[in-house]
Protein backbone atom coordinates (compact mmCIF):
# COMPACT_ATOMS: atom_id res chain seq x y z
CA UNK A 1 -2.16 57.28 101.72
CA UNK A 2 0.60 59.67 100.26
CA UNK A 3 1.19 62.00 97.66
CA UNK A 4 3.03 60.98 94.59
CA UNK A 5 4.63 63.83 93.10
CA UNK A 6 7.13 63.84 89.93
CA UNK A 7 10.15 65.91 89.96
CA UNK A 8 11.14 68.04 86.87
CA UNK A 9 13.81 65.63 85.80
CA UNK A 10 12.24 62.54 86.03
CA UNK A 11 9.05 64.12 83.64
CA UNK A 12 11.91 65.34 81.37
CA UNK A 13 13.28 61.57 81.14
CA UNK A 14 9.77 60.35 81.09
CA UNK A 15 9.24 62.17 77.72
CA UNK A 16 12.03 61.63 76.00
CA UNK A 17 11.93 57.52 76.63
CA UNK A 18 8.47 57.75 75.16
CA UNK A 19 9.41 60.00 72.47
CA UNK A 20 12.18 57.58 71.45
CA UNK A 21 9.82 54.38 71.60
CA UNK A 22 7.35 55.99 69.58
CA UNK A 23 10.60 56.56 67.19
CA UNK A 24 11.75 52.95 67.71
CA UNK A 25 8.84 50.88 68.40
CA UNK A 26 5.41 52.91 67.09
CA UNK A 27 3.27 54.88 68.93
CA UNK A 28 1.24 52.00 70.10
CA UNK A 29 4.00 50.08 72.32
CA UNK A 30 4.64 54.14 73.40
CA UNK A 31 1.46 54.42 74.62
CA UNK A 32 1.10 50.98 76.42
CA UNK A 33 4.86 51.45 78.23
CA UNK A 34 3.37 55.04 79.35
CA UNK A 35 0.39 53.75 80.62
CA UNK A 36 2.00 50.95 82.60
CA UNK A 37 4.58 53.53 84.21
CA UNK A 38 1.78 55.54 85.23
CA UNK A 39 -0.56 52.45 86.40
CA UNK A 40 2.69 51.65 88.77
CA UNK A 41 3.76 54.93 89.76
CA UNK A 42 0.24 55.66 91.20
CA UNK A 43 -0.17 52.68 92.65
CA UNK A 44 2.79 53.96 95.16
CA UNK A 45 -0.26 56.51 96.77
CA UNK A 46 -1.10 53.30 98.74
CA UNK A 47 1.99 50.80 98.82
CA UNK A 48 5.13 53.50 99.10
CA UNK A 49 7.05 51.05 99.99
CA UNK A 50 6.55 48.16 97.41
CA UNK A 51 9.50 49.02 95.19
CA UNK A 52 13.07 47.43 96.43
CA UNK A 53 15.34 49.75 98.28
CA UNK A 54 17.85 51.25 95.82
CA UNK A 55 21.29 49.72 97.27
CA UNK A 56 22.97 52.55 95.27
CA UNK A 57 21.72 55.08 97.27
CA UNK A 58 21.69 53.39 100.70
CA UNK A 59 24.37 56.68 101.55
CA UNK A 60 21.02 59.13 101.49
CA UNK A 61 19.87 60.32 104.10
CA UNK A 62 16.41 59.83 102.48
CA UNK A 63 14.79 56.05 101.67
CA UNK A 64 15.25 55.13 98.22
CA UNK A 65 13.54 52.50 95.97
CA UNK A 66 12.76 51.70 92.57
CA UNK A 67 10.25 49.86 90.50
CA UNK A 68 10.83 48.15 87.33
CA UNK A 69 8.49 48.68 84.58
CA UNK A 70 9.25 47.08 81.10
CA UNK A 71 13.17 47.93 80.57
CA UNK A 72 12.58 51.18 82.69
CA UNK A 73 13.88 51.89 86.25
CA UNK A 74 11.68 54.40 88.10
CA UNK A 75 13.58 55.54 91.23
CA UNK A 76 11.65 57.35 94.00
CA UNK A 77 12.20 58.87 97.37
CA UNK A 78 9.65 57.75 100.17
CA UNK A 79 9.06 60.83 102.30
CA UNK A 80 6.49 60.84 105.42
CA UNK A 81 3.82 62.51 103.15
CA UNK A 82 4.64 61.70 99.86
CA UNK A 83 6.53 59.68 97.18
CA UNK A 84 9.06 61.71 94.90
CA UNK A 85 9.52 60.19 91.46
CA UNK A 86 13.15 61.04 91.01
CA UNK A 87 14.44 59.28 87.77
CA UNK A 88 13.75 57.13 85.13
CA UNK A 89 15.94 55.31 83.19
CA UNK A 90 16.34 52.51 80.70
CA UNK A 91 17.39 49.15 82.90
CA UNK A 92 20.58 48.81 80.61
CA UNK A 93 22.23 52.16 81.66
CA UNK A 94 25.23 52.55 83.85
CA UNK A 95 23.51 52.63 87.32
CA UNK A 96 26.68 54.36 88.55
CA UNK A 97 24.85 57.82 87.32
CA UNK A 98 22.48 57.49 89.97
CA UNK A 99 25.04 59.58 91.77
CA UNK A 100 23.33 62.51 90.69
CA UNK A 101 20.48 61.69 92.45
């Protein structure tokens, strides 16, 4: 069992996706999409490795893979200890901005 632990950024992006969708869609549908990231996320404590490797960042040093939840991609690192949530974004975005990463 590992650690999942969230980095700054990616509980910065979290927010503001469910701050738009309660905007957009009613608080509701926010709630449900923020549950379900959380549900999956956590699940990674005992499956770190069920997400798909992140071709995109096959050039890290570190292991890379993401999970889909709804329209959202939630990239994470897969350390020896833990799991680092790195980013979330919405599925539709230019993927080429994972350089950042």
């Amino acid at each position: 069992m590992v650690k999942v632990v969230w980095t700054e950024r990616a509980l910065a992006q979290l927010e503001r996706a469910i701050v738009y969708i309660k905007t957009e869609r009613g608080v509701s549908y926010a709630t449900i999409v923020l549950e379900k990231i959380l549900e999956k996320t956590s699940a990674l404590e005992m499956f770190p490795r069920r997400g798909q490797e992140e071709v995109l960042l096959k050039h890290k040093k570190a292991e890379y893979r993401y999970l889909i939840v709804f329209s959202f991609k939630v990239i994470y690192k897969v350390l020896q200890d833990r799991v680092v949530i790195s980013r979330i974004f919405h599925a539709a975005r230019d993927p080429k901005k994972l350089k950042g990463i």
